[in-house]
PDB file of N, CA and C in Angstrom:
ATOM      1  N   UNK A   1       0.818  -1.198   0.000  1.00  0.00           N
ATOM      2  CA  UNK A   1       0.000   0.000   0.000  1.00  0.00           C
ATOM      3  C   UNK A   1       0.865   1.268   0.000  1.00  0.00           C
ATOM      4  N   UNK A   2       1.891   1.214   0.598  1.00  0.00           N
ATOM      5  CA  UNK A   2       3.038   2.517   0.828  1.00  0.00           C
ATOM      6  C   UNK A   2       3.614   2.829  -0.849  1.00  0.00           C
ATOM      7  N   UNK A   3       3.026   2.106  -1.967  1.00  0.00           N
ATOM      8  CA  UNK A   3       4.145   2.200  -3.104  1.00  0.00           C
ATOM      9  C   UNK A   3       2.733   3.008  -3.721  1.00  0.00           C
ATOM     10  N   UNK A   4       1.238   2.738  -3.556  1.00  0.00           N
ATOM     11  CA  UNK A   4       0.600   3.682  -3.950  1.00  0.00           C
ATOM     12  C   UNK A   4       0.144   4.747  -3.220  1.00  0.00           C
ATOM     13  N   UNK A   5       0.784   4.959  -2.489  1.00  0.00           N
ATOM     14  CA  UNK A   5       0.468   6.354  -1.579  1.00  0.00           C
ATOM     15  C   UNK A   5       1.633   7.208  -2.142  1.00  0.00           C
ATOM     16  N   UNK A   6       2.771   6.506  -2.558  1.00  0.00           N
ATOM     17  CA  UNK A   6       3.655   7.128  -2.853  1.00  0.00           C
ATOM     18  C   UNK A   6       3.424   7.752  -4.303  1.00  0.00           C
ATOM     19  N   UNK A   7       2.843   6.636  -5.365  1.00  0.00           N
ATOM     20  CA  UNK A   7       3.044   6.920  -6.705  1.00  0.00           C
ATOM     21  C   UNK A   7       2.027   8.622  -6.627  1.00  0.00           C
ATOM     22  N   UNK A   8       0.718   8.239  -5.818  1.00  0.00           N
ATOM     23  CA  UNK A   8      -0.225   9.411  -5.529  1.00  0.00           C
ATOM     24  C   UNK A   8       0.523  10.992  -4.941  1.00  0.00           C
ATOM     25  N   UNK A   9       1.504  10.591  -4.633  1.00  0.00           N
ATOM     26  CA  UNK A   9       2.229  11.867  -3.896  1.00  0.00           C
ATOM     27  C   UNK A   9       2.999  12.048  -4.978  1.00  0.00           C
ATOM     28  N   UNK A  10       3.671  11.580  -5.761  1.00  0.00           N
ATOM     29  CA  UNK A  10       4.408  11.764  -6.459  1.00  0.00           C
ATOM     30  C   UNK A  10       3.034  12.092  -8.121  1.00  0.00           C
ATOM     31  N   UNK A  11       2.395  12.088  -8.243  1.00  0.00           N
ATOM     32  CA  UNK A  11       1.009  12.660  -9.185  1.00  0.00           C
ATOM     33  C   UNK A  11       0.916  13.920  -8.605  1.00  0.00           C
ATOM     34  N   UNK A  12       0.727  13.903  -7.371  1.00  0.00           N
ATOM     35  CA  UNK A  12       0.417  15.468  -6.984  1.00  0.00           C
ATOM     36  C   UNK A  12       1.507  16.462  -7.282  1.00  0.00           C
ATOM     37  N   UNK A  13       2.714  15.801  -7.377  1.00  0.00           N
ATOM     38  CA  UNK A  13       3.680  16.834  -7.438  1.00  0.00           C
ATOM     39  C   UNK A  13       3.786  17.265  -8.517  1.00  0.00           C
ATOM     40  N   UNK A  14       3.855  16.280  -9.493  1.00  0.00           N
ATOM     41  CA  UNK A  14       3.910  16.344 -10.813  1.00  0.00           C
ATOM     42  C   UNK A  14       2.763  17.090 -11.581  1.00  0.00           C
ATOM     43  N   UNK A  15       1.567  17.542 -10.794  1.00  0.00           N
ATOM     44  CA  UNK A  15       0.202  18.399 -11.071  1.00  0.00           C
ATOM     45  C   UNK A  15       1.060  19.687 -10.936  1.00  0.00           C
ATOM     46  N   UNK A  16       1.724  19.802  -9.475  1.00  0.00           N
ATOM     47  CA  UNK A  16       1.626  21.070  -9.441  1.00  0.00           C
ATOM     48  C   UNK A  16       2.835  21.514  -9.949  1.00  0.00           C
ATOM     49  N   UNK A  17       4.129  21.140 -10.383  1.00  0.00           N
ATOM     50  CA  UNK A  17       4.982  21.190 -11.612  1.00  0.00           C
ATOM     51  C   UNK A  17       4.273  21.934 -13.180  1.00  0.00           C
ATOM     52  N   UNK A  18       3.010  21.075 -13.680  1.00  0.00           N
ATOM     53  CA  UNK A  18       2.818  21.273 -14.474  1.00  0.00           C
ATOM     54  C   UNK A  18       2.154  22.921 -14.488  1.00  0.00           C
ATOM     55  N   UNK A  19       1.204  22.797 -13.504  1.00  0.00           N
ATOM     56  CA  UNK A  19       0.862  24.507 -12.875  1.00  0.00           C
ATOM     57  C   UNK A  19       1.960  25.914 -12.604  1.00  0.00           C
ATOM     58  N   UNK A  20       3.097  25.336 -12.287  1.00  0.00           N
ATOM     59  CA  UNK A  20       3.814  26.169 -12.102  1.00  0.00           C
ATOM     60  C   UNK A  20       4.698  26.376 -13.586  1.00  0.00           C
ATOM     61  N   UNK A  21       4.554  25.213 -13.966  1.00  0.00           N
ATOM     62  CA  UNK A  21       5.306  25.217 -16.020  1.00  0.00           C
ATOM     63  C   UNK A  21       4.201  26.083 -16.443  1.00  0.00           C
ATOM     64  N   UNK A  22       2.827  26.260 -16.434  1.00  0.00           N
ATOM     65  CA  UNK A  22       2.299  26.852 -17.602  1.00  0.00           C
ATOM     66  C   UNK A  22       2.012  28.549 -16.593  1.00  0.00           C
ATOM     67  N   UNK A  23       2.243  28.715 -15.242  1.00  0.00           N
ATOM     68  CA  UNK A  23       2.308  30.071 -15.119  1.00  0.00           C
ATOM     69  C   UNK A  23       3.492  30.965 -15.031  1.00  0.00           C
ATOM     70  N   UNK A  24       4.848  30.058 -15.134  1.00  0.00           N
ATOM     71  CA  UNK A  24       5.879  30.770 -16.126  1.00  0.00           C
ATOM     72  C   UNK A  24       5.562  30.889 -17.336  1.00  0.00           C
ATOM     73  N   UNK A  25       5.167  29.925 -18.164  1.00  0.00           N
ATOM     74  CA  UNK A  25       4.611  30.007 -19.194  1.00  0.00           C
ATOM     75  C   UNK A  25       3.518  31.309 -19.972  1.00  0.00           C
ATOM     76  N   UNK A  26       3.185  31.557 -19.256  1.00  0.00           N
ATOM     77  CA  UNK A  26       2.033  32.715 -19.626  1.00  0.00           C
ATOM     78  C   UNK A  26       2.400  34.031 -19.018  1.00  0.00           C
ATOM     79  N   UNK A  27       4.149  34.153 -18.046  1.00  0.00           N
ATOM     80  CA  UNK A  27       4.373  35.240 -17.797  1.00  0.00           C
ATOM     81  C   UNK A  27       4.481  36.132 -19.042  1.00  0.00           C
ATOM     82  N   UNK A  28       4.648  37.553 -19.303  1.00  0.00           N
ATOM     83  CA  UNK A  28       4.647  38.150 -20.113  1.00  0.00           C
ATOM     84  C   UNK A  28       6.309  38.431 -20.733  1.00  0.00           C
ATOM     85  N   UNK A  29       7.259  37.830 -19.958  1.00  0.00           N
ATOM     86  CA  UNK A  29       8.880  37.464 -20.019  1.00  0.00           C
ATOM     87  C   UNK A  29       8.963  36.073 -19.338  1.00  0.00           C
ATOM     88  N   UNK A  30       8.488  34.897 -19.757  1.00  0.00           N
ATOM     89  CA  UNK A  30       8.518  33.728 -19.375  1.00  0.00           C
ATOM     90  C   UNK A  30      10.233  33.705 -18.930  1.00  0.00           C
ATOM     91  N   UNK A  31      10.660  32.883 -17.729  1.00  0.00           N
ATOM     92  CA  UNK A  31      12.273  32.768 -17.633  1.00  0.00           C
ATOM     93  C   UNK A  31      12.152  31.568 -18.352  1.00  0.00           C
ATOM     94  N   UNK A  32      13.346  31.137 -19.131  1.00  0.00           N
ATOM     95  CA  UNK A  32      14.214  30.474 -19.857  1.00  0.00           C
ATOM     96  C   UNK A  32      14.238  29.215 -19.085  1.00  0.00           C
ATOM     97  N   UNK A  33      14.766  29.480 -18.208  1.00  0.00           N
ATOM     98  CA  UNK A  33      16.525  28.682 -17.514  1.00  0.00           C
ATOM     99  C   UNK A  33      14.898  27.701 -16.393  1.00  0.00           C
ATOM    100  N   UNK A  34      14.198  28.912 -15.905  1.00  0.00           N
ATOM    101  CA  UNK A  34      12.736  28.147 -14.544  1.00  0.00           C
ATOM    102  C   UNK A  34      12.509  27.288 -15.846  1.00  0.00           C
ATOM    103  N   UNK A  35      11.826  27.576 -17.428  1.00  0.00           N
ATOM    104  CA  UNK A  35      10.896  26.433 -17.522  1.00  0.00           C
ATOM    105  C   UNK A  35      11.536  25.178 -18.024  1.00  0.00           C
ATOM    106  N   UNK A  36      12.931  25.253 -18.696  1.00  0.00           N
ATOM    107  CA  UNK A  36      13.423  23.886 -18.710  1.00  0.00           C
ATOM    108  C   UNK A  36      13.588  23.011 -17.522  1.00  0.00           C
ATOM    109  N   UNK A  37      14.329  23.936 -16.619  1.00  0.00           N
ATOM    110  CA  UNK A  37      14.111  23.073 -14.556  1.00  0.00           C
ATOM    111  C   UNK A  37      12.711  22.512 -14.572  1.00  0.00           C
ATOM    112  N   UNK A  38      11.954  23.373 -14.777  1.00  0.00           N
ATOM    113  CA  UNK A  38      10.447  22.531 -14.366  1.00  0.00           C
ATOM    114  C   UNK A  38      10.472  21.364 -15.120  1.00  0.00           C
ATOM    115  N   UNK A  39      10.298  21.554 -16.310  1.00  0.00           N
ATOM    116  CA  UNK A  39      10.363  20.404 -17.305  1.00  0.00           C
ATOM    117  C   UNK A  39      11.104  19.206 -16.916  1.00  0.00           C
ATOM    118  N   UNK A  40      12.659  19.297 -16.357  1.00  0.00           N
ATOM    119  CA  UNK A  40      13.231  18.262 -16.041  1.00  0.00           C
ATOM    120  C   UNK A  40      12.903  17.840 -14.842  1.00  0.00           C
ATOM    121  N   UNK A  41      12.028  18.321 -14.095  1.00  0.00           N
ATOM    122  CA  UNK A  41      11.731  18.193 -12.350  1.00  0.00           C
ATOM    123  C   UNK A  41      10.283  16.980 -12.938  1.00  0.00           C
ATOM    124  N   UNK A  42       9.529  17.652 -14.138  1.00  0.00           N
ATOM    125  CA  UNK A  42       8.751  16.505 -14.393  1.00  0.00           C
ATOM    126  C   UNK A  42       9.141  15.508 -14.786  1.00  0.00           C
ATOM    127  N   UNK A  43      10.102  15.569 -15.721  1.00  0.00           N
ATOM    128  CA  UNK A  43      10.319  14.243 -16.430  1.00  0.00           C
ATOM    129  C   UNK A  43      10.991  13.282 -15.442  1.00  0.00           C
ATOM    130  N   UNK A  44      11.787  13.322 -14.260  1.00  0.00           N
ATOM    131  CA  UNK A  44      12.230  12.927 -13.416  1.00  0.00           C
ATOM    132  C   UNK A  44      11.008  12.346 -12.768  1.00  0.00           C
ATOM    133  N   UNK A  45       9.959  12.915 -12.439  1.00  0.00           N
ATOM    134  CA  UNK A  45       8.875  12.616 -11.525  1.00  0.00           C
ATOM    135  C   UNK A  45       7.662  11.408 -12.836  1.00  0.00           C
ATOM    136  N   UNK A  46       8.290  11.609 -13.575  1.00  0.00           N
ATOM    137  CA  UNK A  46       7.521  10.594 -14.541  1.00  0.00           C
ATOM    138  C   UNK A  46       7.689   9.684 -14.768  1.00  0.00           C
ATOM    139  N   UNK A  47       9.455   9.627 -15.235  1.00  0.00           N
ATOM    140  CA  UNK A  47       9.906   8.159 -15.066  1.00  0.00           C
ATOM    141  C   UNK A  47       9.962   7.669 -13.454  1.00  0.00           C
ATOM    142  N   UNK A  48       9.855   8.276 -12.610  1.00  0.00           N
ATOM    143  CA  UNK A  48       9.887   7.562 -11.424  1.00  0.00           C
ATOM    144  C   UNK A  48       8.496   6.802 -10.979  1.00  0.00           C
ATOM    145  N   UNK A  49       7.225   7.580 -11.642  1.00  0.00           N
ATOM    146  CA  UNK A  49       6.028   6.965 -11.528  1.00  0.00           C
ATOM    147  C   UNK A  49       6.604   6.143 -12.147  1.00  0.00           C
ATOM    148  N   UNK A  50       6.259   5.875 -13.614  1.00  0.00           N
ATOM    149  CA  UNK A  50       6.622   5.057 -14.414  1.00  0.00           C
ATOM    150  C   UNK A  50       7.368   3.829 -13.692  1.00  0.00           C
ATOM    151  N   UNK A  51       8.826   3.849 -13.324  1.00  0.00           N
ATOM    152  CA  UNK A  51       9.286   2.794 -12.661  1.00  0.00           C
ATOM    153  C   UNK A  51       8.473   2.025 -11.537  1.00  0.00           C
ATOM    154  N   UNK A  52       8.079   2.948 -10.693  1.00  0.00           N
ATOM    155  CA  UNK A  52       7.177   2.400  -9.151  1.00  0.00           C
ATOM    156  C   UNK A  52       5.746   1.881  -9.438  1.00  0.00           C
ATOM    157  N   UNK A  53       5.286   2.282 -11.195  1.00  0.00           N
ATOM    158  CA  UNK A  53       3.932   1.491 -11.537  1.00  0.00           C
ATOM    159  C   UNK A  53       4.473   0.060 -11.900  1.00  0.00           C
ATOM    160  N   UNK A  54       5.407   0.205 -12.687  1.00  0.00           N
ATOM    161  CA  UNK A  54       6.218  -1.149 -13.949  1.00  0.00           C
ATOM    162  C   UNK A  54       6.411  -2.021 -12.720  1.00  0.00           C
ATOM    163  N   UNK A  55       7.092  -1.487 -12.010  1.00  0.00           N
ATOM    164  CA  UNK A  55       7.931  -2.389 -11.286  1.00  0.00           C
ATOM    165  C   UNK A  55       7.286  -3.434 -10.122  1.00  0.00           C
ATOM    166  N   UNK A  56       5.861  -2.696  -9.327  1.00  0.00           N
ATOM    167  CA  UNK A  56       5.318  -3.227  -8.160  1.00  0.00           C
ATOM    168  C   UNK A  56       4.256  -3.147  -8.852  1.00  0.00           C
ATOM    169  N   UNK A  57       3.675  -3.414  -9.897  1.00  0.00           N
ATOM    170  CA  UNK A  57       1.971  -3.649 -10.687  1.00  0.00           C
ATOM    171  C   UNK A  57       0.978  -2.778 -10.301  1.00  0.00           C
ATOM    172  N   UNK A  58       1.479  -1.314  -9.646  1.00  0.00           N
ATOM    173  CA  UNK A  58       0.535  -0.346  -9.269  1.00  0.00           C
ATOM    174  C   UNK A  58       0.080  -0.061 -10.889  1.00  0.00           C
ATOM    175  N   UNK A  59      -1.380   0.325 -10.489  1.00  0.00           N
ATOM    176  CA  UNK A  59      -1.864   0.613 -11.447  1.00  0.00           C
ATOM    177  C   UNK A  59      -1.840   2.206 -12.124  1.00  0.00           C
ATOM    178  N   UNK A  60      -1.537   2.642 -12.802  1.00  0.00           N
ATOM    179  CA  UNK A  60      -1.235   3.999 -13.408  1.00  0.00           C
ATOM    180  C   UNK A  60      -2.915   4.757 -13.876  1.00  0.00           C
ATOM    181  N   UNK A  61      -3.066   5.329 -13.206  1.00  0.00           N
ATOM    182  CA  UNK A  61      -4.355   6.353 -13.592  1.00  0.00           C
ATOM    183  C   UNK A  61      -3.951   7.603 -14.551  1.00  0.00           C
TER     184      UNK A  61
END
């Protein structure tokens, strides 16, 4: 049960990543350098779902 509480914490983060990517995104001087970090802060948090679904048969929503 601790590997889907985790994958769920790790969804939430990855929500609010994406929230914080699209309101740099829509600044009127978006920074550069913040939205690739975000980007790689997700993709990190994706393959790690990814691994902790593959790996222990949690199911991916």
């Amino acid at each position: 049960m601790a590997t889907v509480d985790r994958v769920e914490t790790l969804k939430a983060k990855h929500a609010a990543l994406e929230a914080a990517l699209q309101d740099e995104t829509n600044r009127p001087h978006p920074n550069d350098a913040a939205i690739a970090e975000l980007k790689r802060q997700k993709l990190r948090l994706k393959d790690t779902i990814k691994g902790l679904t593959q790996h222990n048969g949690v199911a991916a929503h």
